[in-house]
Structures are given as C-alpha cells and as structure tokens.
C-alpha atoms as a PDB file:
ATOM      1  CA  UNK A   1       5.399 -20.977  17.642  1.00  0.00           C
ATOM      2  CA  UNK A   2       6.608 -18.087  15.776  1.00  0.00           C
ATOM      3  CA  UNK A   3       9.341 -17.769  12.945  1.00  0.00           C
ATOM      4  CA  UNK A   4      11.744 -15.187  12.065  1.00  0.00           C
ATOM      5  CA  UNK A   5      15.150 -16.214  10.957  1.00  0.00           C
ATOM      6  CA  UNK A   6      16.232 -14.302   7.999  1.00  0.00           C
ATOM      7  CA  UNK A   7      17.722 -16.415   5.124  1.00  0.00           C
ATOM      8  CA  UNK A   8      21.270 -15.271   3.567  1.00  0.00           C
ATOM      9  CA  UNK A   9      19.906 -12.341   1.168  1.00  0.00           C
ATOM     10  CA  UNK A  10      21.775 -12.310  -2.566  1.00  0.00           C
ATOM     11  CA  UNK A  11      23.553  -9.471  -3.313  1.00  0.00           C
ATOM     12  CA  UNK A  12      20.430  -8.430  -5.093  1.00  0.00           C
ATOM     13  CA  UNK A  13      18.148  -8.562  -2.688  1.00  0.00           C
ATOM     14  CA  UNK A  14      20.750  -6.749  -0.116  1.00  0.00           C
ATOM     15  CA  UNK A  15      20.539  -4.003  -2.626  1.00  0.00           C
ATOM     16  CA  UNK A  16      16.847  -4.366  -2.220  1.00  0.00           C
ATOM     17  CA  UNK A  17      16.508  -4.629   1.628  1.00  0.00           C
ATOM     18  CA  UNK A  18      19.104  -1.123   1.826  1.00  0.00           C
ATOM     19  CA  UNK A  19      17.091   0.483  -0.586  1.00  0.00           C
ATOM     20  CA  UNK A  20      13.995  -0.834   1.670  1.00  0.00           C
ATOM     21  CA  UNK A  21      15.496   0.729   5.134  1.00  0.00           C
ATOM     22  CA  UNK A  22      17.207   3.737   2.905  1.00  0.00           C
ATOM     23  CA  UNK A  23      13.166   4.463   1.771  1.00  0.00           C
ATOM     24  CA  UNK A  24      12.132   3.833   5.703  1.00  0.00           C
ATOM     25  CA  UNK A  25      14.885   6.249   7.162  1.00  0.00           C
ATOM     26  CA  UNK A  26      13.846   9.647   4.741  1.00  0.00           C
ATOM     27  CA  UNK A  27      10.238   9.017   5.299  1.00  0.00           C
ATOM     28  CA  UNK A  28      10.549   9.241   9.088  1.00  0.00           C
ATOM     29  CA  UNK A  29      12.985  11.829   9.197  1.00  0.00           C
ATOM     30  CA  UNK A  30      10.777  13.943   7.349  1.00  0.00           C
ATOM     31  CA  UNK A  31       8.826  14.893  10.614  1.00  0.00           C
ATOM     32  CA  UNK A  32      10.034  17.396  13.315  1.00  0.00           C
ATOM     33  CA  UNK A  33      11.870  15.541  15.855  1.00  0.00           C
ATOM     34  CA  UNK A  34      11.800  12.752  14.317  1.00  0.00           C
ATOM     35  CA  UNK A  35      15.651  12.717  15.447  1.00  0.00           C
ATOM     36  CA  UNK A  36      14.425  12.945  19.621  1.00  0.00           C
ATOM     37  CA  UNK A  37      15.274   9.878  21.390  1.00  0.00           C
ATOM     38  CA  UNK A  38      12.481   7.351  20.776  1.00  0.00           C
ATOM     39  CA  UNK A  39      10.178   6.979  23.306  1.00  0.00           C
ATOM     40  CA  UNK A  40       8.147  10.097  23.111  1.00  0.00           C
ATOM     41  CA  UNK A  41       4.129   8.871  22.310  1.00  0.00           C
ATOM     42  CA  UNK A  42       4.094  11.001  19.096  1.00  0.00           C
ATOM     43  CA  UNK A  43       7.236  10.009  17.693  1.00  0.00           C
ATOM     44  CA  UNK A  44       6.314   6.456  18.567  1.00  0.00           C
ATOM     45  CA  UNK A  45       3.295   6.549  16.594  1.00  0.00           C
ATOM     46  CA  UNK A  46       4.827   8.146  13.355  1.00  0.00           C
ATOM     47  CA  UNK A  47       7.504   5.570  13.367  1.00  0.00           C
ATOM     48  CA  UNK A  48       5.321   2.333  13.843  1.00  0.00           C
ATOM     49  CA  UNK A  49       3.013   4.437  11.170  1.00  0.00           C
ATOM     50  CA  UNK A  50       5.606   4.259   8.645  1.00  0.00           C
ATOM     51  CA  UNK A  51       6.911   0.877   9.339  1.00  0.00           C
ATOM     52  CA  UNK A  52       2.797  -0.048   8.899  1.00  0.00           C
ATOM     53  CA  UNK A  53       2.934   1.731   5.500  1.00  0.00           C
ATOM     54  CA  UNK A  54       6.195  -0.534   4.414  1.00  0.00           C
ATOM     55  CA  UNK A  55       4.487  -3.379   5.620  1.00  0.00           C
ATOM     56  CA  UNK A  56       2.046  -2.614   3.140  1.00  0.00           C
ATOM     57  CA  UNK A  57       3.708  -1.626   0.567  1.00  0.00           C
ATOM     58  CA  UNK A  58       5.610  -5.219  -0.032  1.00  0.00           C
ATOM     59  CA  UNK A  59       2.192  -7.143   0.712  1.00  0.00           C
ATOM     60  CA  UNK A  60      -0.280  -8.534  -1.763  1.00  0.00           C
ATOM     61  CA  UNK A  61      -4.109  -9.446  -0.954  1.00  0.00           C
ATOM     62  CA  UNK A  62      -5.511 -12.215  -2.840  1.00  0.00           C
ATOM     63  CA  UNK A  63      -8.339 -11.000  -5.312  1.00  0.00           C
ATOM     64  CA  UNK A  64      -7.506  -7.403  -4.074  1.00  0.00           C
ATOM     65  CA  UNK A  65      -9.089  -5.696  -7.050  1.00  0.00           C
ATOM     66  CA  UNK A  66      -8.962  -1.617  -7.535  1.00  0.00           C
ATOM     67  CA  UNK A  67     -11.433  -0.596  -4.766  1.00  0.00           C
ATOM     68  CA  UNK A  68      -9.410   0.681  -1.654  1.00  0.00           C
ATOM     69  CA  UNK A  69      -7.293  -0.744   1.155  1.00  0.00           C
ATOM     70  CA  UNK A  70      -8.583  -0.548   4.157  1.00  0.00           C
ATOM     71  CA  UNK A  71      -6.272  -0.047   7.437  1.00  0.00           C
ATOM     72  CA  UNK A  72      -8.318  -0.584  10.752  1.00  0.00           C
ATOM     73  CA  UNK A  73      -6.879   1.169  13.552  1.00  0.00           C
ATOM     74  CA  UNK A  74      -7.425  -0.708  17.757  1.00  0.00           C
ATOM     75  CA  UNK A  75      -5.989   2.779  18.889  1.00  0.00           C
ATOM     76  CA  UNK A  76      -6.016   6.057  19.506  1.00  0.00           C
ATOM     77  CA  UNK A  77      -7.355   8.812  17.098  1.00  0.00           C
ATOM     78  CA  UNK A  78      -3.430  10.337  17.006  1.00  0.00           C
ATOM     79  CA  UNK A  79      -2.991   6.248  15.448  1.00  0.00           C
ATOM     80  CA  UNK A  80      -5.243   7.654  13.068  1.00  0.00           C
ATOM     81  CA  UNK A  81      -4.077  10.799  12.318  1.00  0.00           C
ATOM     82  CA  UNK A  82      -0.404   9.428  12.320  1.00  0.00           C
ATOM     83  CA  UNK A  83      -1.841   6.820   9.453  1.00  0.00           C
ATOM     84  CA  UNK A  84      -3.513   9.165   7.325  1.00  0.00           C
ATOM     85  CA  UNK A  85      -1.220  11.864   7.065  1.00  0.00           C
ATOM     86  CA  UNK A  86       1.161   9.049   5.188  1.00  0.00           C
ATOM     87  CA  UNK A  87      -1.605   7.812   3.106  1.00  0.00           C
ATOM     88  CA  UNK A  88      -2.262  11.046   2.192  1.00  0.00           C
ATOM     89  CA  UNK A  89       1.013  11.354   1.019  1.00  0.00           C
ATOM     90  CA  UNK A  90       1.394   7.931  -0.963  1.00  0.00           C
ATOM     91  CA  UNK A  91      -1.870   8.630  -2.534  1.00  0.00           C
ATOM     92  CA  UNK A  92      -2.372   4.802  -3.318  1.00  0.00           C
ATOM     93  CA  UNK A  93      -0.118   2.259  -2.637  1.00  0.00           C
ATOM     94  CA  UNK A  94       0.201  -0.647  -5.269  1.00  0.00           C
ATOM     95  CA  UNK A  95      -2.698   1.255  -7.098  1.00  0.00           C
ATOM     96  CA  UNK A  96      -5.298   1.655  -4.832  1.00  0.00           C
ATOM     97  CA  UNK A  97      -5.590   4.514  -2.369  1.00  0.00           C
ATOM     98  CA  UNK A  98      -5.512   3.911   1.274  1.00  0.00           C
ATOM     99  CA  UNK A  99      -8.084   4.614   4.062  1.00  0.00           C
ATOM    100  CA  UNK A 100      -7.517   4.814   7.392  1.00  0.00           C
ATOM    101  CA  UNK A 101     -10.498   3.962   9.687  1.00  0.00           C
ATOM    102  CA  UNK A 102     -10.708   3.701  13.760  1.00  0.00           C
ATOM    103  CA  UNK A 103     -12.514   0.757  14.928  1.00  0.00           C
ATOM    104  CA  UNK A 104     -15.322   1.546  17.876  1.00  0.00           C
ATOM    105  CA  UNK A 105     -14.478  -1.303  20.278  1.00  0.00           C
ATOM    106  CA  UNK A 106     -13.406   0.963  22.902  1.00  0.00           C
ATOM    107  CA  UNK A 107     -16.584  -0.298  25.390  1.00  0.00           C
ATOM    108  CA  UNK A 108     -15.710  -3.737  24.925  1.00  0.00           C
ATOM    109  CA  UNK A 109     -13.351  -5.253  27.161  1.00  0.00           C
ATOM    110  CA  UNK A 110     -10.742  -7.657  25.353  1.00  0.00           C
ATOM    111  CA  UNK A 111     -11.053 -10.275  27.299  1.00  0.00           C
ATOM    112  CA  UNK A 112     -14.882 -11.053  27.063  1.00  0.00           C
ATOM    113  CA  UNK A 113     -15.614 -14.244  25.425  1.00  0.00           C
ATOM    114  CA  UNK A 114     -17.511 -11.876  22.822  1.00  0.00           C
ATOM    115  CA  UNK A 115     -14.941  -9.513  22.141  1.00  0.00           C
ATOM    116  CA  UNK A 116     -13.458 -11.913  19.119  1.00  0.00           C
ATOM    117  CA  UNK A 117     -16.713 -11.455  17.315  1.00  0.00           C
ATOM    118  CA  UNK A 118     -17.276  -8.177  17.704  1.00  0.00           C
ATOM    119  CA  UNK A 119     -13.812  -7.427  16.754  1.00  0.00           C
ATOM    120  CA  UNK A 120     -14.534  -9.963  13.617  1.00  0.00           C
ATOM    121  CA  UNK A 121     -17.825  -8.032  13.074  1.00  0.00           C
ATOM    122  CA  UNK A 122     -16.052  -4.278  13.358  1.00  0.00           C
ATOM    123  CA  UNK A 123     -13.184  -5.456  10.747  1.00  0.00           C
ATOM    124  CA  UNK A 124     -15.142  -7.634   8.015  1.00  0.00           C
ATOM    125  CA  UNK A 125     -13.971  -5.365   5.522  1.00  0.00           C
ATOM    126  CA  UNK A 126     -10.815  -4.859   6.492  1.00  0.00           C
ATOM    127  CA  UNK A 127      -7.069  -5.213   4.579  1.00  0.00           C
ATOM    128  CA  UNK A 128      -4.603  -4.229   7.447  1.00  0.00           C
ATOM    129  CA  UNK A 129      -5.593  -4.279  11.507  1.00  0.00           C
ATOM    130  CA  UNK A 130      -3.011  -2.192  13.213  1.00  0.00           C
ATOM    131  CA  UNK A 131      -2.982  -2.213  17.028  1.00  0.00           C
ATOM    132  CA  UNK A 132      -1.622   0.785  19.036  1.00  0.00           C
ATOM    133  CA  UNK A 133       0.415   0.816  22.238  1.00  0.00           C
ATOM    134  CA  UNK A 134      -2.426   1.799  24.119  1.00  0.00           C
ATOM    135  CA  UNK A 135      -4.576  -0.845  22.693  1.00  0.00           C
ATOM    136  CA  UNK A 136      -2.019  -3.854  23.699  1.00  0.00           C
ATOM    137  CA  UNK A 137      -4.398  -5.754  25.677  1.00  0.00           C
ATOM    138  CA  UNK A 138      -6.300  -6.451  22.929  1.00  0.00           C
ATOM    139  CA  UNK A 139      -3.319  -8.254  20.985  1.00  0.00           C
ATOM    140  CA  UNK A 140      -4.281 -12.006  21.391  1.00  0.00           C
ATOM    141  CA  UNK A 141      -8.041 -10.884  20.633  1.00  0.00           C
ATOM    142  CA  UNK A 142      -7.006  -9.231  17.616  1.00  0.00           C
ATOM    143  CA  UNK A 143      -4.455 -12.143  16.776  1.00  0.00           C
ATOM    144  CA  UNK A 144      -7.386 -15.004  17.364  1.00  0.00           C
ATOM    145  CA  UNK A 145     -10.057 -12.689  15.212  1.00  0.00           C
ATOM    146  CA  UNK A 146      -7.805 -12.368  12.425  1.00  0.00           C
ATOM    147  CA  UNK A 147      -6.158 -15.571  12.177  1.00  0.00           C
ATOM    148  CA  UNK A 148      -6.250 -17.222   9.214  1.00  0.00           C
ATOM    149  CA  UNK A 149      -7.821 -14.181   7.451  1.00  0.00           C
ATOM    150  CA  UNK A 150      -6.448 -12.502   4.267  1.00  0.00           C
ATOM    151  CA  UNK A 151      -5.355  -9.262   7.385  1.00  0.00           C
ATOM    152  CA  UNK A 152      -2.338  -7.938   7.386  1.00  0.00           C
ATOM    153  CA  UNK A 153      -1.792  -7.670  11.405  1.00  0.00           C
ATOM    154  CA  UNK A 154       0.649  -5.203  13.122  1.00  0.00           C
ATOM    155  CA  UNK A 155       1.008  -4.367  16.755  1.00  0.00           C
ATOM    156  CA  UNK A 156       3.230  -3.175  19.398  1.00  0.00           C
ATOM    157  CA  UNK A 157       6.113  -5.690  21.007  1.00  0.00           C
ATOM    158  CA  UNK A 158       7.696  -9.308  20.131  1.00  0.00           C
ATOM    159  CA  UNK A 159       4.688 -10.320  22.521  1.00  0.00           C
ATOM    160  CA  UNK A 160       2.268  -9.517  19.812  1.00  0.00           C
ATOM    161  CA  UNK A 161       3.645 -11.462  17.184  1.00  0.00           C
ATOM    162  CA  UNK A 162       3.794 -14.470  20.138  1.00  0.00           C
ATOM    163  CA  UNK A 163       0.058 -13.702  20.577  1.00  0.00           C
ATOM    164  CA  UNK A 164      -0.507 -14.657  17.161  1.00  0.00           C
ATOM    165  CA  UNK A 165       0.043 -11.317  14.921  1.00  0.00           C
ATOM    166  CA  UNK A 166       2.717 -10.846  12.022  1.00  0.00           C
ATOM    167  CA  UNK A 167       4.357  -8.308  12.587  1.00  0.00           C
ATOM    168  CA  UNK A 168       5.149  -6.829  16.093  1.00  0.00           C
ATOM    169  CA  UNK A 169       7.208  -3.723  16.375  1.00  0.00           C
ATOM    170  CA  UNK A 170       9.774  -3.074  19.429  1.00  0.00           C
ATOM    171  CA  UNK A 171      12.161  -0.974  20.622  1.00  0.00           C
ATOM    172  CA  UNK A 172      16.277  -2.506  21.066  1.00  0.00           C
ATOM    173  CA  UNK A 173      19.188  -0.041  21.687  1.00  0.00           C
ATOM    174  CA  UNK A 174      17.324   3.076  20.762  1.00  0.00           C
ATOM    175  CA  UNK A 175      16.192   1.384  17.234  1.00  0.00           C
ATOM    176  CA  UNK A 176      12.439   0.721  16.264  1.00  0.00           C
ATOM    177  CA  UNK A 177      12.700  -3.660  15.129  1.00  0.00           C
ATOM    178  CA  UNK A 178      10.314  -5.608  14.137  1.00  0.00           C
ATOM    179  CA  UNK A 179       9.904  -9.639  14.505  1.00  0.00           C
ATOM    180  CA  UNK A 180       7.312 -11.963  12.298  1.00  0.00           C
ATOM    181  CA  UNK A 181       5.352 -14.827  12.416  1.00  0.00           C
ATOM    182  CA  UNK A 182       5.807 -17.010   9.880  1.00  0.00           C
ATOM    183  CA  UNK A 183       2.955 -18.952  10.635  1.00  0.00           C
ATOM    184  CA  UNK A 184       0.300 -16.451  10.705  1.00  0.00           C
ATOM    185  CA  UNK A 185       1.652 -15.057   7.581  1.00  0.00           C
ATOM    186  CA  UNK A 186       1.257 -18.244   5.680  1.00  0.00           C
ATOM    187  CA  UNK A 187      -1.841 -18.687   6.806  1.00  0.00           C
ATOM    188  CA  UNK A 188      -3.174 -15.667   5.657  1.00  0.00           C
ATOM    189  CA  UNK A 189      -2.763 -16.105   2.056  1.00  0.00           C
ATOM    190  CA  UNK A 190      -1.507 -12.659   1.977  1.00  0.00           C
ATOM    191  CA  UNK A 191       1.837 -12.573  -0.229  1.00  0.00           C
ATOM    192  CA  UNK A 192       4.865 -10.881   1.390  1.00  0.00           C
ATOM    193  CA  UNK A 193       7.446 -10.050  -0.078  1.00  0.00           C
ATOM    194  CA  UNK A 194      10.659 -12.787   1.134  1.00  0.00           C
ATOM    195  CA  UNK A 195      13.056  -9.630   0.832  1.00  0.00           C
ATOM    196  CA  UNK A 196      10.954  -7.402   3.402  1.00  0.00           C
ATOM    197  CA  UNK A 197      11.474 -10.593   5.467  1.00  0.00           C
ATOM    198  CA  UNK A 198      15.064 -10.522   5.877  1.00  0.00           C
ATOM    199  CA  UNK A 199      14.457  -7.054   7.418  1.00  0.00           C
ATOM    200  CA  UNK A 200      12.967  -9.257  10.272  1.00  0.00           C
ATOM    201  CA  UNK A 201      14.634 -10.131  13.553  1.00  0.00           C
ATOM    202  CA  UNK A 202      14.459 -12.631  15.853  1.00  0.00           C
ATOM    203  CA  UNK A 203      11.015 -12.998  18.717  1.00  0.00           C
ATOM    204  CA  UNK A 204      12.403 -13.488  22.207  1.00  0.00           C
ATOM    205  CA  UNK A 205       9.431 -12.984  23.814  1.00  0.00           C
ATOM    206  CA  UNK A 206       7.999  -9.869  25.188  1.00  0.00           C
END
C-alpha cells in the first residue's frame, strides 16, 4: 500500500518547498528546449534527471561516509549521459561527488526468477537505482531487489511506486509529478527530508 498525502507545510517550510521547485524550474530550463511540450524522449530524460538529482539532494544514507555516491542507471546510455552531465555540474552533492554508472542487465529478462539476484548482485554497491522509461518492465524487479535496502529508488509512473519503489515520476496536464511510498522509504533507513515530501502527490495507480 503506498503513501503520499502531504501534511499542511508551515510557512517555513512553504518557503522551503518554493525555494525547492524555484531550484528545480532554473536547472531544467537551462537546456535547449527544455520549454517543448513534454513528451519528447530527450527532454523526458533531462527532466526525470533533475528531479533524480533533487531526490538526492534532500536524502541522507546511513553511515554514508566521504567516498562517492553511486547512481545505478536500468536504462539507456542517454539515462546516463542525461545523469552525468548534472553531476558534473553539482560536483558533489552533500559532500561527496556523484557517479553515474549503467547497470549490464540488459540480457536478463525481468521476469526470470533470477533476475532479483542478479539485479541485487549488479547494484551491491549502489546509493540511488534509477529506472528509465525504457527499462519499465523491470520496476517490480527493481522494487523487490531493493526493498528494504539503504537505495534510494526512482522510476517512471505512479505504477512504479505501486510496484514497490519511492519515488515514481509521471506526467499530469503537461507537468512532470511525482508520487512516494511511504513505506519503502521507511524501510530503507534512508532519511528524507519531510519538506521534499510535501512536494509529493497523490498514487492513483498507473
């Protein structure tokens, strides 16, 4: 069961969530048609890039230490690329600089029985697991793999976060939202930040 009604922000922490989206808004309008109707696969990538890099920016990992954060890509190499050039850009996030890896699972079907353990296997070391659009069908793998796991988890759609991930990114009225999972967050020991939260809206379903 998933969770994702905001609580009444302070005035404070209004301030904080329009500064939050304020942030959000310059660093994706910094890219060349960035402005297009959403939709097109490049665009889409940039934006659910950035939203990633929020999404990291207002986590904490338990025991993190200085040695780098690692963001596992189930995508496409323009994921990648889309990933790195903002890490590039942040230089480190929180104090510790970012890298951007693409996992080799593309052989292995998501739905084999094995395909949790390999994806377990391919991601031991990892901080963040993003999954693309193109990867979808691998959601509820990657949802099941990282469950209960210190992972920050991202993918596309309100069914991803349904599946078991925290944050799922979709499109409503022209606008990029994102819904949570409660759940899955608190059992993650991963500390996010309540304010980011209230950013969240509501999983119907896919």
């Amino acid at each position: 069961m998933t969770s994702s009604t905001p609580v009444q922000p302070t005035s404070g922490a209004m301030r904080w969530v329009q500064r939050a989206a304020w942030t959000l808004l310059i660093v994706v309008s910094a890219w060349p048609g960035a402005r297009r109707a959403y939709g097109a696969t490049e665009d889409e990538m940039r934006v659910h890039a950035a939203y990633v890099m929020n999404f990291v920016r207002y986590s904490r990992w338990p025991q993190a230490g200085d040695g780098p954060l690692v963001i596992s890509v189930l995508g496409t190499a323009q994921n990648v690329s889309a990933l790195r050039d903002l890490a590039t850009r942040a230089g480190a996030i929180n104090g510790r600089r970012l890298s951007v890896r693409l996992l080799p699972l593309a052989s292995i079907p998501p739905s084999e029985p094995a395909a949790v353990r390999a994806l377990q296997q391919a991601a031991a070391a990892s901080d963040v697991l993003y999954v693309g659009s193109s990867h979808r069908a691998w959601s509820r793998t990657a949802a099941t793999a990282m469950a209960g796991r210190p992972v920050l988890t991202v993918g596309p759609g309100q069914d991803f976060v349904s599946s078991g991930g925290m944050f799922g990114m979709y499109l409503d009225g022209g606008h990029v939202r994102f819904a949570v999972n409660a759940p899955a967050v608190r059992a993650s020991s991963l500390d996010i930040s309540a304010r980011l939260l209230t950013l969240a809206r509501p999983a119907t379903g896919p």
